[in-house]
PDB file of N, CA and C in Angstrom:
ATOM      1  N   UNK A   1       0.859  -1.179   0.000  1.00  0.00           N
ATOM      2  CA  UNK A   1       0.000   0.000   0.000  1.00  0.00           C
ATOM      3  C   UNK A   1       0.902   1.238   0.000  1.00  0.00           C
ATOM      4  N   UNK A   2       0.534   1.989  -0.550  1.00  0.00           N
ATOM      5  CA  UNK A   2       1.208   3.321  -0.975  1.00  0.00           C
ATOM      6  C   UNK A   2       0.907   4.815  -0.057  1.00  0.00           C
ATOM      7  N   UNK A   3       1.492   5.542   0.837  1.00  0.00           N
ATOM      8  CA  UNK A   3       1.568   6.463   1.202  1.00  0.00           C
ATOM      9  C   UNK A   3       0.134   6.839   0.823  1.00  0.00           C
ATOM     10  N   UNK A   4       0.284   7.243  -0.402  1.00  0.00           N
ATOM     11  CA  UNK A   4      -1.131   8.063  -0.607  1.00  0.00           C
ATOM     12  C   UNK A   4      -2.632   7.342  -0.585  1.00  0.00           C
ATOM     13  N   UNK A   5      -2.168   5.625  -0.423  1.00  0.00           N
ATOM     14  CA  UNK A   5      -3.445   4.739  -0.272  1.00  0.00           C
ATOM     15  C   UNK A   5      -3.676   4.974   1.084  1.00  0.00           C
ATOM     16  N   UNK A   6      -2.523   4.678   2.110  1.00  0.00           N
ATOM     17  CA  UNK A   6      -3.041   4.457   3.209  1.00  0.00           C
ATOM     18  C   UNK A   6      -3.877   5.586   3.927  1.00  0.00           C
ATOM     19  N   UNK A   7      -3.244   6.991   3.434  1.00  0.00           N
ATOM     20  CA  UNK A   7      -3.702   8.322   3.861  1.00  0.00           C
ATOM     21  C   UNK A   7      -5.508   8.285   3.416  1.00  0.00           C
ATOM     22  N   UNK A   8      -5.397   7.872   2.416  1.00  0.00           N
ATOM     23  CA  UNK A   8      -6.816   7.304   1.609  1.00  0.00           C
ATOM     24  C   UNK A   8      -7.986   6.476   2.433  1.00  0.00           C
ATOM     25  N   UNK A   9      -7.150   5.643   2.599  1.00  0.00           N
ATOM     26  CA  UNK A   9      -8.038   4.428   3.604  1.00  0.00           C
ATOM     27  C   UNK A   9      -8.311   5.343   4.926  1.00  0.00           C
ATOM     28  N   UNK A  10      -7.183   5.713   5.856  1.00  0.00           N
ATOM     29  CA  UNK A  10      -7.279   6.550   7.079  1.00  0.00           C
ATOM     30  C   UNK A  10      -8.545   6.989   6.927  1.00  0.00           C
ATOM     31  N   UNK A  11      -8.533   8.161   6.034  1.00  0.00           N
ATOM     32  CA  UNK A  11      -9.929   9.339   6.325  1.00  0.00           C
ATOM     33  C   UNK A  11     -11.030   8.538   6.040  1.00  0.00           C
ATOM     34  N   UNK A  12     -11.210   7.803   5.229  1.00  0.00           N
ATOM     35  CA  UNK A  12     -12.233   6.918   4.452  1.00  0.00           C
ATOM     36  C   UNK A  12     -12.744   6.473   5.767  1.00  0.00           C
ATOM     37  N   UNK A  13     -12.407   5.735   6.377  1.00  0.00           N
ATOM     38  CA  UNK A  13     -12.700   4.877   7.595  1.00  0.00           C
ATOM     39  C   UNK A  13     -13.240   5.650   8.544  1.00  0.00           C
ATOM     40  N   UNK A  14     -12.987   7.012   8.592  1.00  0.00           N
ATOM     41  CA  UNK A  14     -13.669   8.081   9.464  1.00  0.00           C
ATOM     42  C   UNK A  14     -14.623   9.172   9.212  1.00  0.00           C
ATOM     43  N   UNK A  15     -14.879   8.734   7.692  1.00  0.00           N
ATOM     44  CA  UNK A  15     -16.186   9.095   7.000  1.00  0.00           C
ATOM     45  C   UNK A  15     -17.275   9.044   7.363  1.00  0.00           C
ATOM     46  N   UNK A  16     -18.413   9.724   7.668  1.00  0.00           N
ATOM     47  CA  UNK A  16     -19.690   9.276   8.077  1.00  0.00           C
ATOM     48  C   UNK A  16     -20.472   8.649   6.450  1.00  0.00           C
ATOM     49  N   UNK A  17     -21.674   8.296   6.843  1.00  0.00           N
ATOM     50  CA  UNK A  17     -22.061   7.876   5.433  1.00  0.00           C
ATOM     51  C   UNK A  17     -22.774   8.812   4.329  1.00  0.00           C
ATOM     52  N   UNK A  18     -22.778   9.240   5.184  1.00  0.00           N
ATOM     53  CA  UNK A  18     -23.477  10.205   4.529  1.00  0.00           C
ATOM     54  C   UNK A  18     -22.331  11.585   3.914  1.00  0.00           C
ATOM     55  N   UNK A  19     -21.283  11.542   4.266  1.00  0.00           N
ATOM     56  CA  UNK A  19     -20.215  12.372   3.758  1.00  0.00           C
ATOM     57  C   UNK A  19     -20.088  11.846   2.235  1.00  0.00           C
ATOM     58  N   UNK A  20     -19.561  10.357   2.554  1.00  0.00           N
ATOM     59  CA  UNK A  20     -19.028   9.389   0.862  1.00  0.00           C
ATOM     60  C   UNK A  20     -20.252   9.280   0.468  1.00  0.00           C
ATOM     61  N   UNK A  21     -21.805   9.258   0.314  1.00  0.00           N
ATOM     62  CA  UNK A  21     -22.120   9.350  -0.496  1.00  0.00           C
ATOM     63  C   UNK A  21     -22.644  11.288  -0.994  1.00  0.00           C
ATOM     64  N   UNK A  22     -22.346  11.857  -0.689  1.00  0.00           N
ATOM     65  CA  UNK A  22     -22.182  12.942  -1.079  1.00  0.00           C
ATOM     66  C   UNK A  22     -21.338  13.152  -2.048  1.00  0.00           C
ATOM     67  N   UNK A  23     -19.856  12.756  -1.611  1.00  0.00           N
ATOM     68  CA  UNK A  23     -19.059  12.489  -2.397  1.00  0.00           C
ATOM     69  C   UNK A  23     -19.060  12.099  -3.789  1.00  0.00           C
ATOM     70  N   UNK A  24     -19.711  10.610  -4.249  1.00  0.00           N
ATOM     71  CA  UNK A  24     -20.152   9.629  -4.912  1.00  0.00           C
ATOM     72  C   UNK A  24     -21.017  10.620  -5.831  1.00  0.00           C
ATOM     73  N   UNK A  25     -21.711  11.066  -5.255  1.00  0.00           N
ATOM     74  CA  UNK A  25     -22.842  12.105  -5.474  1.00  0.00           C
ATOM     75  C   UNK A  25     -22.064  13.056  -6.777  1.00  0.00           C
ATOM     76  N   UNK A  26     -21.621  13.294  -6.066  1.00  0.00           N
ATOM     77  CA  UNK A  26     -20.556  14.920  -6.663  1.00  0.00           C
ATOM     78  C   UNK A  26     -19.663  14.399  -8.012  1.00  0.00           C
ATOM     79  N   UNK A  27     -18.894  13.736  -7.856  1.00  0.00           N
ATOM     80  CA  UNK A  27     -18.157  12.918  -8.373  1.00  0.00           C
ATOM     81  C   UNK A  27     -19.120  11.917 -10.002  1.00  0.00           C
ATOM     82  N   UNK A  28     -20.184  11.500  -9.273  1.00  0.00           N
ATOM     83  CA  UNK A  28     -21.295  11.037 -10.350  1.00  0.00           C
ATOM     84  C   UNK A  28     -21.617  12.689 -11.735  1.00  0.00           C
ATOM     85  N   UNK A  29     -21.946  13.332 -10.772  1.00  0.00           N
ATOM     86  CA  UNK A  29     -22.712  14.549 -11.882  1.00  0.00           C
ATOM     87  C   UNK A  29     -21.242  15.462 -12.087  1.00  0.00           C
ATOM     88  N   UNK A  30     -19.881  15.547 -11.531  1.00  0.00           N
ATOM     89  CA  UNK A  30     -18.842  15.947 -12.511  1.00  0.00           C
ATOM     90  C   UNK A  30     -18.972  14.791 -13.891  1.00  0.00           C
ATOM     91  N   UNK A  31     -18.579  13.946 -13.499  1.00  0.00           N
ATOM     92  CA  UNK A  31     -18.234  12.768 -14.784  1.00  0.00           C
ATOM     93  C   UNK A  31     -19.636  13.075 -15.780  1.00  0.00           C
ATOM     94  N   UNK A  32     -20.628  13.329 -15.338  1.00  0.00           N
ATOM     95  CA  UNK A  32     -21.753  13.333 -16.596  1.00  0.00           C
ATOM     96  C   UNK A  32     -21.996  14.500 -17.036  1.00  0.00           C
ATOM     97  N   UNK A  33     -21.081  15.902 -16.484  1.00  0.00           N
ATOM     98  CA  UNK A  33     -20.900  16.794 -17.340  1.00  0.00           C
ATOM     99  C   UNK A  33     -19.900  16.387 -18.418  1.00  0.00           C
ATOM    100  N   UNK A  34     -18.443  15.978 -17.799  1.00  0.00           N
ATOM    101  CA  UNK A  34     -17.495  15.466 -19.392  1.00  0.00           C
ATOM    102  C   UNK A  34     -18.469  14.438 -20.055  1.00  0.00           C
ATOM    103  N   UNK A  35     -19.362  14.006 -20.104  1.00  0.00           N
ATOM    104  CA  UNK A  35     -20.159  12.852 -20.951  1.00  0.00           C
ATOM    105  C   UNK A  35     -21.106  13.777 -22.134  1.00  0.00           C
ATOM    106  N   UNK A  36     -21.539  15.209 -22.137  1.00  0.00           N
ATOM    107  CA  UNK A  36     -22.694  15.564 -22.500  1.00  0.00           C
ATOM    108  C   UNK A  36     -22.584  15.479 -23.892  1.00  0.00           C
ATOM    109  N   UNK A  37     -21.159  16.113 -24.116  1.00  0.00           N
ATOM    110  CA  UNK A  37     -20.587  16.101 -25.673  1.00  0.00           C
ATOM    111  C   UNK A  37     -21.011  14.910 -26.587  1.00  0.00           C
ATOM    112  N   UNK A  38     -21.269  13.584 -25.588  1.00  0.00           N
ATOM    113  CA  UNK A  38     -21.159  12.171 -26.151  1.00  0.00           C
ATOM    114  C   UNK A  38     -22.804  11.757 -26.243  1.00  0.00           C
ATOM    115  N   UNK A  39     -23.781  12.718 -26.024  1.00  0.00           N
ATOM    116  CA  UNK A  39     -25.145  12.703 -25.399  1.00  0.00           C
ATOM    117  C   UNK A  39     -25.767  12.516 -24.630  1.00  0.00           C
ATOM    118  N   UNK A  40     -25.086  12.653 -23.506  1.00  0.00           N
ATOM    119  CA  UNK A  40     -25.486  11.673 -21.672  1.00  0.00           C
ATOM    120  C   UNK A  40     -26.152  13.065 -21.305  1.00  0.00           C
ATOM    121  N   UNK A  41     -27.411  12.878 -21.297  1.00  0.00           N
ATOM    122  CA  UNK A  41     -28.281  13.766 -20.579  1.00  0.00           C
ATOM    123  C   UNK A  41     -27.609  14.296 -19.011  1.00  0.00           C
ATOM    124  N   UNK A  42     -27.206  15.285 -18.938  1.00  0.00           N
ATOM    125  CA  UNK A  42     -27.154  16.559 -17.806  1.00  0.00           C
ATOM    126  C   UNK A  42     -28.448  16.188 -16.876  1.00  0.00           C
ATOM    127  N   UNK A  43     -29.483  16.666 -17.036  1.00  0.00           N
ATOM    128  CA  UNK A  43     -30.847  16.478 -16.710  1.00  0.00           C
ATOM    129  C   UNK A  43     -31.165  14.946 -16.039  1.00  0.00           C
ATOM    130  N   UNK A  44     -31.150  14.437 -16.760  1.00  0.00           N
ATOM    131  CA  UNK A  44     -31.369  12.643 -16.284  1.00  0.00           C
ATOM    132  C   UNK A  44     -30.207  12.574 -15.260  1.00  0.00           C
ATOM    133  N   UNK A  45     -29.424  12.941 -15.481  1.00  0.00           N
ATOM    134  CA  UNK A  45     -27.874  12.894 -14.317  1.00  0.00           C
ATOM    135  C   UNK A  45     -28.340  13.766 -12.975  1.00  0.00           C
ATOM    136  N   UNK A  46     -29.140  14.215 -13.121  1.00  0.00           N
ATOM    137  CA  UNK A  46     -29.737  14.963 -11.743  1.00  0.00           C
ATOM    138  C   UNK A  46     -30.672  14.184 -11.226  1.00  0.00           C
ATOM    139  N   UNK A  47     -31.713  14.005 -12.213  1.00  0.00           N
ATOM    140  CA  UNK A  47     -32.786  13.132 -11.964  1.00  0.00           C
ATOM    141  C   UNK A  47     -32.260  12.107 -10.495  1.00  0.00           C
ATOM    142  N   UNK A  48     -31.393  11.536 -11.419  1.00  0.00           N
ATOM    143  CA  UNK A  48     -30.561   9.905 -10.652  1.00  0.00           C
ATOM    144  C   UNK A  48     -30.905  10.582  -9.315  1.00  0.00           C
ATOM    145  N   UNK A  49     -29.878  11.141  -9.071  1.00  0.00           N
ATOM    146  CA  UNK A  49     -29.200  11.882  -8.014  1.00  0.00           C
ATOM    147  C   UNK A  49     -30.703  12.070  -6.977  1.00  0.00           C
ATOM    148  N   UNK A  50     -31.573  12.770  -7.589  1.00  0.00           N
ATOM    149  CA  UNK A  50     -32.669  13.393  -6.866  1.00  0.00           C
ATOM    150  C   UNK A  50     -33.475  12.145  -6.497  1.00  0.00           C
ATOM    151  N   UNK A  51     -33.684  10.918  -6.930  1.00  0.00           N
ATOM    152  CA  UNK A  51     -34.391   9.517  -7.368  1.00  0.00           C
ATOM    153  C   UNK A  51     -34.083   8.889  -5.704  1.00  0.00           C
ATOM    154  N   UNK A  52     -32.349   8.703  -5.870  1.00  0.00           N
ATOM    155  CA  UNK A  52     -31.634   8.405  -4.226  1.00  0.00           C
ATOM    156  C   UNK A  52     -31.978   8.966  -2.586  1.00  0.00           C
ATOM    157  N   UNK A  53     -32.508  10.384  -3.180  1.00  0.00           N
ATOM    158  CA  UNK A  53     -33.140  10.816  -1.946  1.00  0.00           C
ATOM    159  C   UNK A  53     -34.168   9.824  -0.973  1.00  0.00           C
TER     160      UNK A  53
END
């Protein structure tokens, strides 16, 4: 494991759950803005998001 894994794992482990999926969250609707060019609905990418509530 690598310096920057273990530092990784550390905080991870002291995450509430609701932090990482925020995260997940965030991380989901960046990536489906670089997608739009390719036709991945923006809109439906919220939807998801709002669906999980």
């Amino acid at each position: 494991m690598t310096l920057k894994q273990g530092i990784a794992s550390y905080l991870r482990s002291r995450l509430t759950d609701g932090v990482l999926l925020w995260q997940v969250a965030c991380e989901y609707l960046a990536a489906s803005r670089k997608l739009e060019s390719l036709g991945y609905d923006k809109s439906q990418a919220y939807q998801y998001i709002r669906d999980l509530q």
